[in-house]
PDB file of N, CA and C in Angstrom:
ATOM      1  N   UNK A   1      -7.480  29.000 187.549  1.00  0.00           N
ATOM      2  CA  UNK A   1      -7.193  30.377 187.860  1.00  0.00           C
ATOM      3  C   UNK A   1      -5.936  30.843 187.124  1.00  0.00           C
ATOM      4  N   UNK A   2      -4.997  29.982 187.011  1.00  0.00           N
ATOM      5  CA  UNK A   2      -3.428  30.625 186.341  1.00  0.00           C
ATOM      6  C   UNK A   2      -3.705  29.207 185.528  1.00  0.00           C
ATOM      7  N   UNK A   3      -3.576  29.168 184.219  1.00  0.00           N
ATOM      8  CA  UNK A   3      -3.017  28.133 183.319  1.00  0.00           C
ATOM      9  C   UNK A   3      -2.320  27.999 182.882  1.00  0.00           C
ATOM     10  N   UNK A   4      -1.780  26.160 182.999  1.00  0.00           N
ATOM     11  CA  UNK A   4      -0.126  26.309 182.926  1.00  0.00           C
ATOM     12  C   UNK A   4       0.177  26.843 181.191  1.00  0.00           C
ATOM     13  N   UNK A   5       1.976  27.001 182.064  1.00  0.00           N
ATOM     14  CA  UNK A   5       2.428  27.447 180.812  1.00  0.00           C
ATOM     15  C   UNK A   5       2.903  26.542 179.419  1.00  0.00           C
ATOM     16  N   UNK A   6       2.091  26.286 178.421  1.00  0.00           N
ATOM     17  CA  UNK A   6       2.835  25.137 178.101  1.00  0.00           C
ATOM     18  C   UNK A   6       3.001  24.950 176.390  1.00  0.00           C
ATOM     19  N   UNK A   7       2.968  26.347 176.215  1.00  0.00           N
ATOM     20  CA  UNK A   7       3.543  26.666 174.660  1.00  0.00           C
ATOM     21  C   UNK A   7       4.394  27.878 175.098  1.00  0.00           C
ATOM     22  N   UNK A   8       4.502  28.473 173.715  1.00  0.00           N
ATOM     23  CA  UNK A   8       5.215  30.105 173.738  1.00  0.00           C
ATOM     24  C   UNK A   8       4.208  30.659 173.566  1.00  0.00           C
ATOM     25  N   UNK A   9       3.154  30.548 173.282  1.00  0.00           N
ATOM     26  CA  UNK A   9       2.064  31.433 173.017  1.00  0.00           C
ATOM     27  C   UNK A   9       0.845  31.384 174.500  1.00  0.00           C
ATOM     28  N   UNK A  10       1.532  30.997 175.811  1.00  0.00           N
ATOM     29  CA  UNK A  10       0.685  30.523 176.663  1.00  0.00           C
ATOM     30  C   UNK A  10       0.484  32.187 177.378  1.00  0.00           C
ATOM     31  N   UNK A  11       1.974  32.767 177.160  1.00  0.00           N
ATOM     32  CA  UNK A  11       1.838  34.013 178.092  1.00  0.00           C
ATOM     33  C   UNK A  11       2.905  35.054 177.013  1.00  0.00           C
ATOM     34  N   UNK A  12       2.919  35.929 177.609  1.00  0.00           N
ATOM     35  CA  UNK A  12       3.778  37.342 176.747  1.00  0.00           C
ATOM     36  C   UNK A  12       5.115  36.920 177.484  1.00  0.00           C
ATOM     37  N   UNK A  13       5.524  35.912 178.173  1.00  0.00           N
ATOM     38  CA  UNK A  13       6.485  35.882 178.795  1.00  0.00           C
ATOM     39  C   UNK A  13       7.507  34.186 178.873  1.00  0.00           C
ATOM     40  N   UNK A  14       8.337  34.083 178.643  1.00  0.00           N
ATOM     41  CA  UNK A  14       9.585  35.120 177.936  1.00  0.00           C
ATOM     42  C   UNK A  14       8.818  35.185 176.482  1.00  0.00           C
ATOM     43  N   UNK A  15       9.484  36.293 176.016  1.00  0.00           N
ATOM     44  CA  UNK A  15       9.735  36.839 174.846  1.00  0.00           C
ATOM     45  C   UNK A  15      11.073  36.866 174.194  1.00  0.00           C
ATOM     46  N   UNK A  16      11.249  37.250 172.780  1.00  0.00           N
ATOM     47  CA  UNK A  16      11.991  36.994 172.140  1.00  0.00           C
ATOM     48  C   UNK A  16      13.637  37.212 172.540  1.00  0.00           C
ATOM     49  N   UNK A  17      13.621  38.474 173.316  1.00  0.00           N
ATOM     50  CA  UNK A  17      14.383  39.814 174.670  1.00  0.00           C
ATOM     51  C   UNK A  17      14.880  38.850 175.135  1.00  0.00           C
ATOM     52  N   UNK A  18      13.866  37.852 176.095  1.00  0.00           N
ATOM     53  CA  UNK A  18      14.205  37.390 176.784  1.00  0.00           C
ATOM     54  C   UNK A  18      15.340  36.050 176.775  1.00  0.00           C
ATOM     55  N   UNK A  19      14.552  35.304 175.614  1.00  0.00           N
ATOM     56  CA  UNK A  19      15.330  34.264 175.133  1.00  0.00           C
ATOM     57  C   UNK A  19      16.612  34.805 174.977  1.00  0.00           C
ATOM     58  N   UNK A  20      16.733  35.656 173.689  1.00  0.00           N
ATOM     59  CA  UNK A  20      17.996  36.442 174.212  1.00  0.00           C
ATOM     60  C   UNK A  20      18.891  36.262 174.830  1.00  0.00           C
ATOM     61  N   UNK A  21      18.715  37.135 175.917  1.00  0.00           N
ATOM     62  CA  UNK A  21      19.925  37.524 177.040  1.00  0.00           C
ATOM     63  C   UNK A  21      19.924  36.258 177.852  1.00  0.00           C
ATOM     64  N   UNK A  22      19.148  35.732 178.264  1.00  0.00           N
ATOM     65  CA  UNK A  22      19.397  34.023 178.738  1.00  0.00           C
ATOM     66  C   UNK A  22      20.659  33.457 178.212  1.00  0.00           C
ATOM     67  N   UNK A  23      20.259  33.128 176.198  1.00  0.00           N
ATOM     68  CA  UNK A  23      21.446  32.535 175.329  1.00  0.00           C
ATOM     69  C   UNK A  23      22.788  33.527 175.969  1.00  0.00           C
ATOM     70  N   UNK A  24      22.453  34.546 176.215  1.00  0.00           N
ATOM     71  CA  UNK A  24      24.219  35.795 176.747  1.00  0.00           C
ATOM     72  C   UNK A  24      24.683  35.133 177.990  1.00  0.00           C
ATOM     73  N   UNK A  25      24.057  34.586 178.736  1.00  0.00           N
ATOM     74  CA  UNK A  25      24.426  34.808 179.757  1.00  0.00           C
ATOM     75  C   UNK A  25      25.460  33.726 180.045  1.00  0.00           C
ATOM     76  N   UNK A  26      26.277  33.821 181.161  1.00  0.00           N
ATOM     77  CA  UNK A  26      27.280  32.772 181.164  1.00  0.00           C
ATOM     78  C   UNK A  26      27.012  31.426 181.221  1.00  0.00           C
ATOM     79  N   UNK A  27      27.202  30.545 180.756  1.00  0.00           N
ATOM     80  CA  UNK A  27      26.961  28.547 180.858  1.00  0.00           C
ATOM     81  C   UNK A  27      25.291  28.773 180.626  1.00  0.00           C
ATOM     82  N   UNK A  28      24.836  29.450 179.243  1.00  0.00           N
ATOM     83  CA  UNK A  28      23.300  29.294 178.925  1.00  0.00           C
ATOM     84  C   UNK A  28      22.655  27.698 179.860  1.00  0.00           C
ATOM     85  N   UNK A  29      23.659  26.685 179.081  1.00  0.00           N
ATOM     86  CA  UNK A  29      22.683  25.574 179.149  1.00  0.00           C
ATOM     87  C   UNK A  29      22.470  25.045 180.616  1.00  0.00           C
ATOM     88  N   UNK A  30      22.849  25.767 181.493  1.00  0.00           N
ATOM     89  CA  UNK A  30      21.894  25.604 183.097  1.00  0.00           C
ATOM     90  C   UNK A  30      20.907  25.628 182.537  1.00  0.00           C
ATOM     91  N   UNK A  31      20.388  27.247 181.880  1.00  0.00           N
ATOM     92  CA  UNK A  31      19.118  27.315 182.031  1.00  0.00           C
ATOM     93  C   UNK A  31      18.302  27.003 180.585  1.00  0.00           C
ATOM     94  N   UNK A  32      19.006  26.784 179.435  1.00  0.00           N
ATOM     95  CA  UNK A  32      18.240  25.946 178.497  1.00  0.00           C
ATOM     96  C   UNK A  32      19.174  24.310 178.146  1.00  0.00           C
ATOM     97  N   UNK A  33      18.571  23.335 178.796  1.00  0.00           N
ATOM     98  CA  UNK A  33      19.176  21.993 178.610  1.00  0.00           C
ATOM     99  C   UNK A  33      18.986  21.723 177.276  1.00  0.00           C
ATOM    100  N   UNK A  34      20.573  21.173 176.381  1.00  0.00           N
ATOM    101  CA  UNK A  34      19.798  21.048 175.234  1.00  0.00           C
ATOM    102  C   UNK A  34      19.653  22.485 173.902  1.00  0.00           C
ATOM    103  N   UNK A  35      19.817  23.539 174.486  1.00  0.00           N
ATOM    104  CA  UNK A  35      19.021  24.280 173.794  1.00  0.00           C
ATOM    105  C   UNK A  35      17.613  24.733 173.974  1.00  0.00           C
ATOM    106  N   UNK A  36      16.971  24.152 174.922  1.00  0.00           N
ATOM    107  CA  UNK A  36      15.697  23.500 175.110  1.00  0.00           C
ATOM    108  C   UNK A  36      14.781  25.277 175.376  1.00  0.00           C
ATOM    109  N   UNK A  37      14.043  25.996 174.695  1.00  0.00           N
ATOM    110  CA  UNK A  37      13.602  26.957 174.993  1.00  0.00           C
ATOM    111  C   UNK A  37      12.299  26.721 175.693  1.00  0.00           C
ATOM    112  N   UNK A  38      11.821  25.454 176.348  1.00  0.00           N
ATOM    113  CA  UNK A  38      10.749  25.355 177.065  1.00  0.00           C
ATOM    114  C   UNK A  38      11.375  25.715 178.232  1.00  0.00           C
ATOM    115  N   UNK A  39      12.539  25.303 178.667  1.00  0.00           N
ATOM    116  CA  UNK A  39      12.490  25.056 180.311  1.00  0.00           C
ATOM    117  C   UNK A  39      12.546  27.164 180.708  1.00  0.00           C
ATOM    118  N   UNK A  40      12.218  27.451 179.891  1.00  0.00           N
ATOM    119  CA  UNK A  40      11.755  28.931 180.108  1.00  0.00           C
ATOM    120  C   UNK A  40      10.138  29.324 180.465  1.00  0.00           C
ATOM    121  N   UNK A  41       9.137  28.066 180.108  1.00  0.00           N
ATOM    122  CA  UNK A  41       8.515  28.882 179.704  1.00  0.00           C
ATOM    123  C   UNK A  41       7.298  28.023 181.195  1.00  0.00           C
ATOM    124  N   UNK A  42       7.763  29.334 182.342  1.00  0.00           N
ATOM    125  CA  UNK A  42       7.766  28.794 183.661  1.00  0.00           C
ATOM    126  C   UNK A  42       6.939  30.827 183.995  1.00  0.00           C
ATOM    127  N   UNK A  43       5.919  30.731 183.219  1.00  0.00           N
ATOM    128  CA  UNK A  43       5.564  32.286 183.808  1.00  0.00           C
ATOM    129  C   UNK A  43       4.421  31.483 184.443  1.00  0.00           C
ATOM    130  N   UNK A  44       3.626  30.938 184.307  1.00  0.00           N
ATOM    131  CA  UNK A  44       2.798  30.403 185.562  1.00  0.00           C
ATOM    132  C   UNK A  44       3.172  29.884 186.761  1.00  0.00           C
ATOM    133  N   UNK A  45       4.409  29.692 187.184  1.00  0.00           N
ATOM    134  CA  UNK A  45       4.967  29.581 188.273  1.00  0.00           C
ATOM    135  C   UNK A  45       5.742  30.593 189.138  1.00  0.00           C
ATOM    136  N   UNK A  46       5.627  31.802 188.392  1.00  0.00           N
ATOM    137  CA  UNK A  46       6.242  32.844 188.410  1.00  0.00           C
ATOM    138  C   UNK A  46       4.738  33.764 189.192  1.00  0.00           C
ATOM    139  N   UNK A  47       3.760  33.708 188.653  1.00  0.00           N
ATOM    140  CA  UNK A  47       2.247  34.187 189.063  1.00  0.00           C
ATOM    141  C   UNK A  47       2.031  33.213 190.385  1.00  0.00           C
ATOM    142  N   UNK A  48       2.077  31.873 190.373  1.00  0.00           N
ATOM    143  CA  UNK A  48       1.535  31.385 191.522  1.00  0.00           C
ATOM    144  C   UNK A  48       2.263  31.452 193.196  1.00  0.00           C
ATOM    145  N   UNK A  49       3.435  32.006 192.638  1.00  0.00           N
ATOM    146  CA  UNK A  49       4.580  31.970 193.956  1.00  0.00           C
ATOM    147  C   UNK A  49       4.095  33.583 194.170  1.00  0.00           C
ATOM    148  N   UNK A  50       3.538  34.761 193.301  1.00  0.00           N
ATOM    149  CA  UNK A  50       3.215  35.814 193.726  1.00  0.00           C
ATOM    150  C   UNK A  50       2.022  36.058 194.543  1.00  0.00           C
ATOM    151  N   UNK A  51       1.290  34.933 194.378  1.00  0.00           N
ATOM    152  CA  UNK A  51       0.107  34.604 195.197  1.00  0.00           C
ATOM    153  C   UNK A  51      -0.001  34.049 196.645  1.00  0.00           C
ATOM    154  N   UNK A  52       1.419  33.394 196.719  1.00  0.00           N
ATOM    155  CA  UNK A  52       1.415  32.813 197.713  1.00  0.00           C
ATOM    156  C   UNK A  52       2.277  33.603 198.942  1.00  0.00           C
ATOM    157  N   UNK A  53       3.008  33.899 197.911  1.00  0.00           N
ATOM    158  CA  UNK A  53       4.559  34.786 199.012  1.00  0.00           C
ATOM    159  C   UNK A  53       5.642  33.782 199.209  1.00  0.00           C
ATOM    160  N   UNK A  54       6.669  34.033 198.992  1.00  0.00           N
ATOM    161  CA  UNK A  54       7.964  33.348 198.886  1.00  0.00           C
ATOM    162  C   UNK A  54       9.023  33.223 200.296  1.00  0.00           C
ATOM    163  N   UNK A  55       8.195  33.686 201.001  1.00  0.00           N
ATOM    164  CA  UNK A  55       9.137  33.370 202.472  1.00  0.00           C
ATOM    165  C   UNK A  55       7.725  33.626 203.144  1.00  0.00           C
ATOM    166  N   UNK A  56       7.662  32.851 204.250  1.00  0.00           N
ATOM    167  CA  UNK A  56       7.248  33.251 205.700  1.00  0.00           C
ATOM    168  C   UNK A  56       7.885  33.306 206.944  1.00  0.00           C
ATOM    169  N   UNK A  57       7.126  33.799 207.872  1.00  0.00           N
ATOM    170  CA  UNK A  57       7.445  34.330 209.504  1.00  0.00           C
ATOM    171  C   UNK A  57       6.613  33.560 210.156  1.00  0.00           C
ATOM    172  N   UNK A  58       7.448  32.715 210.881  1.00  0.00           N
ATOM    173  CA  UNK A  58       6.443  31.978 211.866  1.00  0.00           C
ATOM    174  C   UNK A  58       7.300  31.955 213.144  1.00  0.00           C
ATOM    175  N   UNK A  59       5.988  32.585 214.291  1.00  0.00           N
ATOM    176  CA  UNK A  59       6.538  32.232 215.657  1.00  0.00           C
ATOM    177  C   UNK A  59       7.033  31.543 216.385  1.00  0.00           C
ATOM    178  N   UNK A  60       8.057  31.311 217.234  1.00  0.00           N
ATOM    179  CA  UNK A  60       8.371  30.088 218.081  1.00  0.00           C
ATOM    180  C   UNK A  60       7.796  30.816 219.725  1.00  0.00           C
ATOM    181  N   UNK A  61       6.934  29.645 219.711  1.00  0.00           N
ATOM    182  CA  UNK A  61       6.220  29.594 221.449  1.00  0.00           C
ATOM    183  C   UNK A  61       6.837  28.404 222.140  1.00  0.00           C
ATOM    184  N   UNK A  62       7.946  28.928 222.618  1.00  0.00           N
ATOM    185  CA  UNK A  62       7.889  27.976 224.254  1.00  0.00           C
ATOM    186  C   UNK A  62       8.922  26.500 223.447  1.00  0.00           C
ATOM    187  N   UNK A  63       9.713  26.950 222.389  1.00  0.00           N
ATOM    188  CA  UNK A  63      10.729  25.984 221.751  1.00  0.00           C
ATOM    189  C   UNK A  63       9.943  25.713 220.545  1.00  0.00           C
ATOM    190  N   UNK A  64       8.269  25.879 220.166  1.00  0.00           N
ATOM    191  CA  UNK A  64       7.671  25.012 219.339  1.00  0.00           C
ATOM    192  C   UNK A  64       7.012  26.167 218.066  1.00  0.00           C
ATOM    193  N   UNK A  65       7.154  25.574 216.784  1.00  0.00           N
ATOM    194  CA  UNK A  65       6.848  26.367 215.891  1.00  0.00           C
ATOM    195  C   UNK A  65       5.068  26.944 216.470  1.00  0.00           C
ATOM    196  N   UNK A  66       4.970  28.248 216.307  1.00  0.00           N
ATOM    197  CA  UNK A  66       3.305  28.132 216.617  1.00  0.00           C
ATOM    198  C   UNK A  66       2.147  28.466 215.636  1.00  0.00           C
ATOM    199  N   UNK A  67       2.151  26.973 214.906  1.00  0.00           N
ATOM    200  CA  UNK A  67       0.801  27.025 213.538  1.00  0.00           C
ATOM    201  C   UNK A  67      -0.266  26.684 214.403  1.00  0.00           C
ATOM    202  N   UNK A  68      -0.181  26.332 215.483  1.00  0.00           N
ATOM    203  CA  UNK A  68      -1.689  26.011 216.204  1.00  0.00           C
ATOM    204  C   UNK A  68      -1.677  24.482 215.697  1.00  0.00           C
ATOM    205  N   UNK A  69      -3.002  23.616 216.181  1.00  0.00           N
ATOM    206  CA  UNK A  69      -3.337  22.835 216.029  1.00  0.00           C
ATOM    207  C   UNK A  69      -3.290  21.948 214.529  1.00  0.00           C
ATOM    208  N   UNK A  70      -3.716  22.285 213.606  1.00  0.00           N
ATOM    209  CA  UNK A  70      -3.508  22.262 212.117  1.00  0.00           C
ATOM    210  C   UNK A  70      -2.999  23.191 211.325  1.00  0.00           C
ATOM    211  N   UNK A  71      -2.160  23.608 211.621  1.00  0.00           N
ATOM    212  CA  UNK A  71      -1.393  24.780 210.951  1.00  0.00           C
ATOM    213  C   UNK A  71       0.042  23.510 210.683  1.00  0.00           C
ATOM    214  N   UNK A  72       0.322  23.702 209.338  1.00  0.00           N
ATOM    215  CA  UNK A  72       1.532  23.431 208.747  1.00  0.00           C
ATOM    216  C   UNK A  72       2.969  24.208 207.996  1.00  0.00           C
ATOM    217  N   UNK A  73       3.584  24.267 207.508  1.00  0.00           N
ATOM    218  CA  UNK A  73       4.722  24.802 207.135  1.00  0.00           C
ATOM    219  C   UNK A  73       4.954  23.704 205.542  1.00  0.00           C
ATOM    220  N   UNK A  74       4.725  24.356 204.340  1.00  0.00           N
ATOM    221  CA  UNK A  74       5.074  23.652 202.817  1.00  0.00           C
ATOM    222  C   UNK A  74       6.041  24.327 202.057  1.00  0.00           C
ATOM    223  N   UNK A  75       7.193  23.128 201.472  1.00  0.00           N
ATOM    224  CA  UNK A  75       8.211  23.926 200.547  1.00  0.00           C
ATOM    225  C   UNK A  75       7.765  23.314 199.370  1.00  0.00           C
ATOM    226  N   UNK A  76       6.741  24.799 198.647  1.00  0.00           N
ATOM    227  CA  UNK A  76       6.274  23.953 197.203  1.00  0.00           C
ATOM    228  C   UNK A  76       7.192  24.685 195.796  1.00  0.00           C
ATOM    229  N   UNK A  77       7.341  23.618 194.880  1.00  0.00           N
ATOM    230  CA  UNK A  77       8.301  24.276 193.780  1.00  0.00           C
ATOM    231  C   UNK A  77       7.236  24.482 192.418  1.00  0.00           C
ATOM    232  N   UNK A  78       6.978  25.614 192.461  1.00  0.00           N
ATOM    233  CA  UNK A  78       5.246  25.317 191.168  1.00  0.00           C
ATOM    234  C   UNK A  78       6.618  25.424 189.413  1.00  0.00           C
ATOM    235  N   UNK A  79       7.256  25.295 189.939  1.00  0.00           N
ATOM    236  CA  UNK A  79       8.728  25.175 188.092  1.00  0.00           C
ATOM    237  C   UNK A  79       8.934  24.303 187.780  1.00  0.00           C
ATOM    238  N   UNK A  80       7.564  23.374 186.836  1.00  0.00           N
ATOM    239  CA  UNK A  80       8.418  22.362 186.971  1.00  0.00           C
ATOM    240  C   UNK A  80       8.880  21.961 185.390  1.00  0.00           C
ATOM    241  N   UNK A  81       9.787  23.037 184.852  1.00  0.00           N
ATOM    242  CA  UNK A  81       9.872  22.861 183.433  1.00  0.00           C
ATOM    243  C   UNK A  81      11.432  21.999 183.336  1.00  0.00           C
ATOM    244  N   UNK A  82      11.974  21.826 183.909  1.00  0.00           N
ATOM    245  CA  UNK A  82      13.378  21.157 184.606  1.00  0.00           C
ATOM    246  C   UNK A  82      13.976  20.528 186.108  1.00  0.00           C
ATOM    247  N   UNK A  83      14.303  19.381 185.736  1.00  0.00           N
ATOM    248  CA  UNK A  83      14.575  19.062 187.687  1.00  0.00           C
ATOM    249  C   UNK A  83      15.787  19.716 187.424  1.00  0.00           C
ATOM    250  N   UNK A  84      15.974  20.390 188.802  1.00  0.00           N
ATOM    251  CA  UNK A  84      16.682  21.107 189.944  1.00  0.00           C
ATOM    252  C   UNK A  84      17.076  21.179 191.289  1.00  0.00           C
ATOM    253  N   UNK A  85      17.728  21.165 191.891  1.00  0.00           N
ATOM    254  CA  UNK A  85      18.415  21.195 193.296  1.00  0.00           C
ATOM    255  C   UNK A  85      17.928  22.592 193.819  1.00  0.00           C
ATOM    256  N   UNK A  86      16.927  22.912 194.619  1.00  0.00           N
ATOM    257  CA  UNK A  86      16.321  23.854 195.789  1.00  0.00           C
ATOM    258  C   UNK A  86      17.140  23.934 197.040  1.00  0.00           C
ATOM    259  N   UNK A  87      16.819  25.124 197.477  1.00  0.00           N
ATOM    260  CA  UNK A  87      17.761  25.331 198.334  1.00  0.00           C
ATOM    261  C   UNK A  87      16.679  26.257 199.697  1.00  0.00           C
ATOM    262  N   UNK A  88      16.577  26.459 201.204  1.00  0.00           N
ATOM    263  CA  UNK A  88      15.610  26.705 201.741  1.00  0.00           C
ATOM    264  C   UNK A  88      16.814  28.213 202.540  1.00  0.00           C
ATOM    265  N   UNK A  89      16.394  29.083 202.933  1.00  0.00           N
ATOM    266  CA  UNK A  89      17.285  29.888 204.092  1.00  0.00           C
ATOM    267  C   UNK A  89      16.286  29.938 205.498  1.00  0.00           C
ATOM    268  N   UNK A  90      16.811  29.159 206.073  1.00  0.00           N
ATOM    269  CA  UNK A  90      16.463  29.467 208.028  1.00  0.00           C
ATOM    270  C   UNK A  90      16.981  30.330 208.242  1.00  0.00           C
ATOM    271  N   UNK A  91      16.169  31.521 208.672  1.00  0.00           N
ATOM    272  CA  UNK A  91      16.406  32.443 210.023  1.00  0.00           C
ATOM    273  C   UNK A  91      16.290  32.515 211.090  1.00  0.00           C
ATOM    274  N   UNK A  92      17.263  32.276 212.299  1.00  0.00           N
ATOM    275  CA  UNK A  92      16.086  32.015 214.232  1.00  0.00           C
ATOM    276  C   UNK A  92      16.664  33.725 214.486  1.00  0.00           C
ATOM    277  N   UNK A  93      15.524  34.947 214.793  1.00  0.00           N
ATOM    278  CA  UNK A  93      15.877  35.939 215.278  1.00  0.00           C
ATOM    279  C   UNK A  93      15.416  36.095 216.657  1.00  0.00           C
ATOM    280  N   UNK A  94      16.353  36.678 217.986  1.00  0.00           N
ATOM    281  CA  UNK A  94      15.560  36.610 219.225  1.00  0.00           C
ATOM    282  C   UNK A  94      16.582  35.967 219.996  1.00  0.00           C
ATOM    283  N   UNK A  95      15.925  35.551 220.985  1.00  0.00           N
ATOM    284  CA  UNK A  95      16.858  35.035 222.276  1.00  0.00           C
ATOM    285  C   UNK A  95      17.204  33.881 222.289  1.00  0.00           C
TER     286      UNK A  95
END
């Protein structure tokens, strides 16, 4: 359905613009190791997190998350053009 990204010619994205202002930006090589203009080229992970939604809302019943019976909770990282340190934000709103 989304194929990965795994040239420069996989998607219109990044582009030349883009590479760019990346190289501007302060301490580039966070985001190109190396120089490395692959660890950019993360637009299929960019499509699959739009598919999915990037935060959820889940109820608490009675102290307990409520997915029901087989209902789970996943922290998936679809980027995987560089390892990285992720980071999650908990919200508890209510009483």
């Amino acid at each position: 359905m989304i194929e990965p990204h795994l040239s420069k010619d996989s998607y219109y994205y990044p582009g030349p613009k883009h590479y760019e202002a990346v190289e501007a930006w302060p301490h580039p090589e966070q985001w190109l190791p190396n120089g490395d203009k692959k660890a950019l080229w993360n637009g299929d992970a960019h499509l699959k997190v739009i598919l999915i939604s990037s935060s959820q809302t889940v109820p608490i019943s009675k102290g307990k998350l409520s997915f029901g019976k087989t209902g789970y909770l996943y922290f998936v990282d679809f980027d995987r053009t560089r390892e990285r340190e992720r980071f999650f934000q908990l919200t508890i709103m209510g009483e």
